[in-house]
C-alpha atoms as a PDB file:
ATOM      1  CA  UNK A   1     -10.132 -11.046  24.347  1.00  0.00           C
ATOM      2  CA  UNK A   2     -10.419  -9.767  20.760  1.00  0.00           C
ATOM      3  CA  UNK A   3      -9.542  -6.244  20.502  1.00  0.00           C
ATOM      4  CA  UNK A   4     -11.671  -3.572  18.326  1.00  0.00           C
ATOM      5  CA  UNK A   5      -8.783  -1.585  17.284  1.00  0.00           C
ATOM      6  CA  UNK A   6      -8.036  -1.414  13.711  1.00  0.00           C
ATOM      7  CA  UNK A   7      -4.621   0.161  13.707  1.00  0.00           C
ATOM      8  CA  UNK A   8      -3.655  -2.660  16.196  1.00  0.00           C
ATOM      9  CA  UNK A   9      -4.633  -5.896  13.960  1.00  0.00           C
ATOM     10  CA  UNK A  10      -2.898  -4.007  11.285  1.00  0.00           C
ATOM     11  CA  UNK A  11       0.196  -3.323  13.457  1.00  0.00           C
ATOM     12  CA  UNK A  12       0.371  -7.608  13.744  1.00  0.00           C
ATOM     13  CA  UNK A  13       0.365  -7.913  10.325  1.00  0.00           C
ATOM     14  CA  UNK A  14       3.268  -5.856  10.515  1.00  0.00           C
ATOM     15  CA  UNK A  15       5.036  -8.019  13.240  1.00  0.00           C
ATOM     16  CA  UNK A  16       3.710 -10.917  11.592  1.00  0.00           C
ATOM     17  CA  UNK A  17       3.600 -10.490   7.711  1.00  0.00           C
ATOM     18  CA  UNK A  18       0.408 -12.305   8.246  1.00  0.00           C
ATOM     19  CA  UNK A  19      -2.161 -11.350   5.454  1.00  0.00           C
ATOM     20  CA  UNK A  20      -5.423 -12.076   7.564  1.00  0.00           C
ATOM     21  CA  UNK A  21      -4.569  -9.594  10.383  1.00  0.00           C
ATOM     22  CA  UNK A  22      -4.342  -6.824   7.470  1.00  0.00           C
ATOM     23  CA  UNK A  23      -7.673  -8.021   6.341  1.00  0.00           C
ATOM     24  CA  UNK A  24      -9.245  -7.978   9.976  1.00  0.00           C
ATOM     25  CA  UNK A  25      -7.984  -4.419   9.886  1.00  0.00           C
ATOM     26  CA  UNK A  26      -9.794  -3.534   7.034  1.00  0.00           C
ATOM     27  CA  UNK A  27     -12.754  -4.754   7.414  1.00  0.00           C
ATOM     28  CA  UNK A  28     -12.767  -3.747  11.051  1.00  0.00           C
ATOM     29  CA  UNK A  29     -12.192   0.364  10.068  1.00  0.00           C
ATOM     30  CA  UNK A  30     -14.719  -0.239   7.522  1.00  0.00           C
ATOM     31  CA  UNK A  31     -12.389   1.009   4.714  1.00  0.00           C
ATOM     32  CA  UNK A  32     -11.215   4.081   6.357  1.00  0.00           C
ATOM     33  CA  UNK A  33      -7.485   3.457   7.298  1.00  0.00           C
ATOM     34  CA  UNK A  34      -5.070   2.873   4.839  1.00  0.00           C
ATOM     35  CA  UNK A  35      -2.249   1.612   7.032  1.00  0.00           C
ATOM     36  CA  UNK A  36      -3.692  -2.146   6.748  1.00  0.00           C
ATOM     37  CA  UNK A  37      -4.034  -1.502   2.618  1.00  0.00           C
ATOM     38  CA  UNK A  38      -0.164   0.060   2.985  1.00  0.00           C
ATOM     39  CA  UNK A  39       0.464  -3.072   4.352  1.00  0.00           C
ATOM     40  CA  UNK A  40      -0.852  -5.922   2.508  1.00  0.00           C
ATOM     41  CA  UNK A  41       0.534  -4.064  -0.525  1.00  0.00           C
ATOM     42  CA  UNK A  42       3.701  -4.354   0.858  1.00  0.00           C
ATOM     43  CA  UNK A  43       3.192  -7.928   1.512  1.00  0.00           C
ATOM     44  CA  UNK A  44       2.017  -8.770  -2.219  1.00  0.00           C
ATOM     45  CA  UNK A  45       5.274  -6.856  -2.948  1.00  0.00           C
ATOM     46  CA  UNK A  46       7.307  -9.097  -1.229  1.00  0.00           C
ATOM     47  CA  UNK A  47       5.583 -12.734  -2.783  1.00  0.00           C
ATOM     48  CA  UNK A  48       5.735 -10.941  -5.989  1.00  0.00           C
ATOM     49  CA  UNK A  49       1.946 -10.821  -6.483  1.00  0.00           C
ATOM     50  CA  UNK A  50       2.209  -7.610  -8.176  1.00  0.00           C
ATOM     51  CA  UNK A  51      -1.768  -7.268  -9.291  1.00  0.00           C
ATOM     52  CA  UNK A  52      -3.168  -7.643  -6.101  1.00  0.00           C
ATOM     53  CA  UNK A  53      -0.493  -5.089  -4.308  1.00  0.00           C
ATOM     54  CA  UNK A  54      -1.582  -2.098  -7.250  1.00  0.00           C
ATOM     55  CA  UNK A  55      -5.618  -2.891  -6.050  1.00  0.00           C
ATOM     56  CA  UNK A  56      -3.929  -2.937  -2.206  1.00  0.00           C
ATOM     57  CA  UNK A  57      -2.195   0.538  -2.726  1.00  0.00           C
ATOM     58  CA  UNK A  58      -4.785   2.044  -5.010  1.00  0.00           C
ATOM     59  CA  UNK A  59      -7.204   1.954  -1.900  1.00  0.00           C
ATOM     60  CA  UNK A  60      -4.609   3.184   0.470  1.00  0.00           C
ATOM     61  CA  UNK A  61      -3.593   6.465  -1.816  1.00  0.00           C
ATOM     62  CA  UNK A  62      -7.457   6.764  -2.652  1.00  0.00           C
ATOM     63  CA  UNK A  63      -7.415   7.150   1.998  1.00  0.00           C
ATOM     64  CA  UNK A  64      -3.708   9.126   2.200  1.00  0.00           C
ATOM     65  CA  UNK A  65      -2.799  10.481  -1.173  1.00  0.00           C
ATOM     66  CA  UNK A  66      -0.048  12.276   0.673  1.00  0.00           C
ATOM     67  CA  UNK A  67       1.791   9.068   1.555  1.00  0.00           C
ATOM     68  CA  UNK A  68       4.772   9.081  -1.245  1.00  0.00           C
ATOM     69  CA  UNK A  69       6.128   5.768  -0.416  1.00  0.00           C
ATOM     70  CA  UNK A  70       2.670   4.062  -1.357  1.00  0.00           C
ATOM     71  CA  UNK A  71       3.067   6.054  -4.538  1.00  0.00           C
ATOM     72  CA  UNK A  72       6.611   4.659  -5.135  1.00  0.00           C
ATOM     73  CA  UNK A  73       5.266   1.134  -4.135  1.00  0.00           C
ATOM     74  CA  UNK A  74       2.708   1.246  -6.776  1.00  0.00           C
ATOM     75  CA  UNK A  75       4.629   2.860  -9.605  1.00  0.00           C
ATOM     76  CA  UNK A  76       7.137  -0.108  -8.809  1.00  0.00           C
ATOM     77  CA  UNK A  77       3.833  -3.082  -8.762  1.00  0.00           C
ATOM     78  CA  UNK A  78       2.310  -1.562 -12.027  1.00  0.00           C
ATOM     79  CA  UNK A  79       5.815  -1.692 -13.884  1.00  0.00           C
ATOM     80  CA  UNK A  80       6.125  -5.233 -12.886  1.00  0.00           C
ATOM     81  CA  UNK A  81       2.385  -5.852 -14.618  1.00  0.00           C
ATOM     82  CA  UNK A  82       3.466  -3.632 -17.567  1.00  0.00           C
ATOM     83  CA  UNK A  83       1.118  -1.248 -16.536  1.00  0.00           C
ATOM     84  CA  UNK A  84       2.926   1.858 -17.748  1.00  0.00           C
ATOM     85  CA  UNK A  85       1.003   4.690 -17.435  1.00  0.00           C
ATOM     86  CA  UNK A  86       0.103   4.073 -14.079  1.00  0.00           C
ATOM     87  CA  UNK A  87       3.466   3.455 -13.116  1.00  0.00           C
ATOM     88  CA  UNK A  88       4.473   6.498 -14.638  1.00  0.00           C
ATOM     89  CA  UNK A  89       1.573   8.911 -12.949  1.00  0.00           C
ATOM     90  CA  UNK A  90       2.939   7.372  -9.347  1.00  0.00           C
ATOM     91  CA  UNK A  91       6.483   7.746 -10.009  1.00  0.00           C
ATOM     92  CA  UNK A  92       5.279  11.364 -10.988  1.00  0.00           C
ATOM     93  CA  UNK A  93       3.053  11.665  -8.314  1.00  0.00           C
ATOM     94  CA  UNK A  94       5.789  10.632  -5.862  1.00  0.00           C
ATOM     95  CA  UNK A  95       8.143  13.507  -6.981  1.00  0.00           C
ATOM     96  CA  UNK A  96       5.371  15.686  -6.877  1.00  0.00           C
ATOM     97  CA  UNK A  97       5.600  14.774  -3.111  1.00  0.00           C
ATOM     98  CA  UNK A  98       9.017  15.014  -2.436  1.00  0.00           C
ATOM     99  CA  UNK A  99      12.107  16.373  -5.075  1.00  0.00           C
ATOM    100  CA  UNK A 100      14.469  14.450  -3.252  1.00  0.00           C
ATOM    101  CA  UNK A 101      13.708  10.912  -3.947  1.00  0.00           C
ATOM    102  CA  UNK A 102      15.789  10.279  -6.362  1.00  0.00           C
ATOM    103  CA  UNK A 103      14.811   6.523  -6.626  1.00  0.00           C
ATOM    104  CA  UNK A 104      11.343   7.980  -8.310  1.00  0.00           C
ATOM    105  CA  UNK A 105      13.342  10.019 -11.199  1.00  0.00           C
END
């Protein structure tokens, strides 16, 4: 059986780094939980497709602006597409959030 829980496909992306699951999750919440963005962006991270994780994190801050790590994630994707005010405003944006992360200043 197929569950209808959003937070749990994107939970087996998690477990599974498997980009479909975060998809499912998406498309399933209708655009209104960031975890399975969080996710995939953190996937794209990790294959180095540095584009598509900015678009991934850009909707998950646009859910949970709060969420400095996304912030962090970003500022590093748009630096690696030479994207450089953007990767400033997030860096920014993540010390905004907290003081203490120094990997941000």
């Amino acid at each position: 059986k197929t569950p209808n829980d959003a937070m749990l496909w994107s939970s087996l992306g998690d477990a599974t780094r498997n980009a479909e699951y975060y998809e499912k999750a998406w498309e399933m919440s209708n655009h209104k939980l960031a975890a399975p963005m969080r996710g995939l962006g953190e996937l794209y991270l990790e294959v180095e497709k540095f584009a598509e994780a900015v678009e991934c994190f850009d909707k998950a801050l646009t859910l949970n602006p709060i969420f400095g790590a996304d912030w962090f994630s970003m500022g590093w994707a748009a630096i690696k597409t030479k994207q450089w005010e953007r990767a400033s405003f997030c860096y920014t944006r993540n010390v905004q959030l907290d003081m203490q992360d120094g990997h941000s200043w």
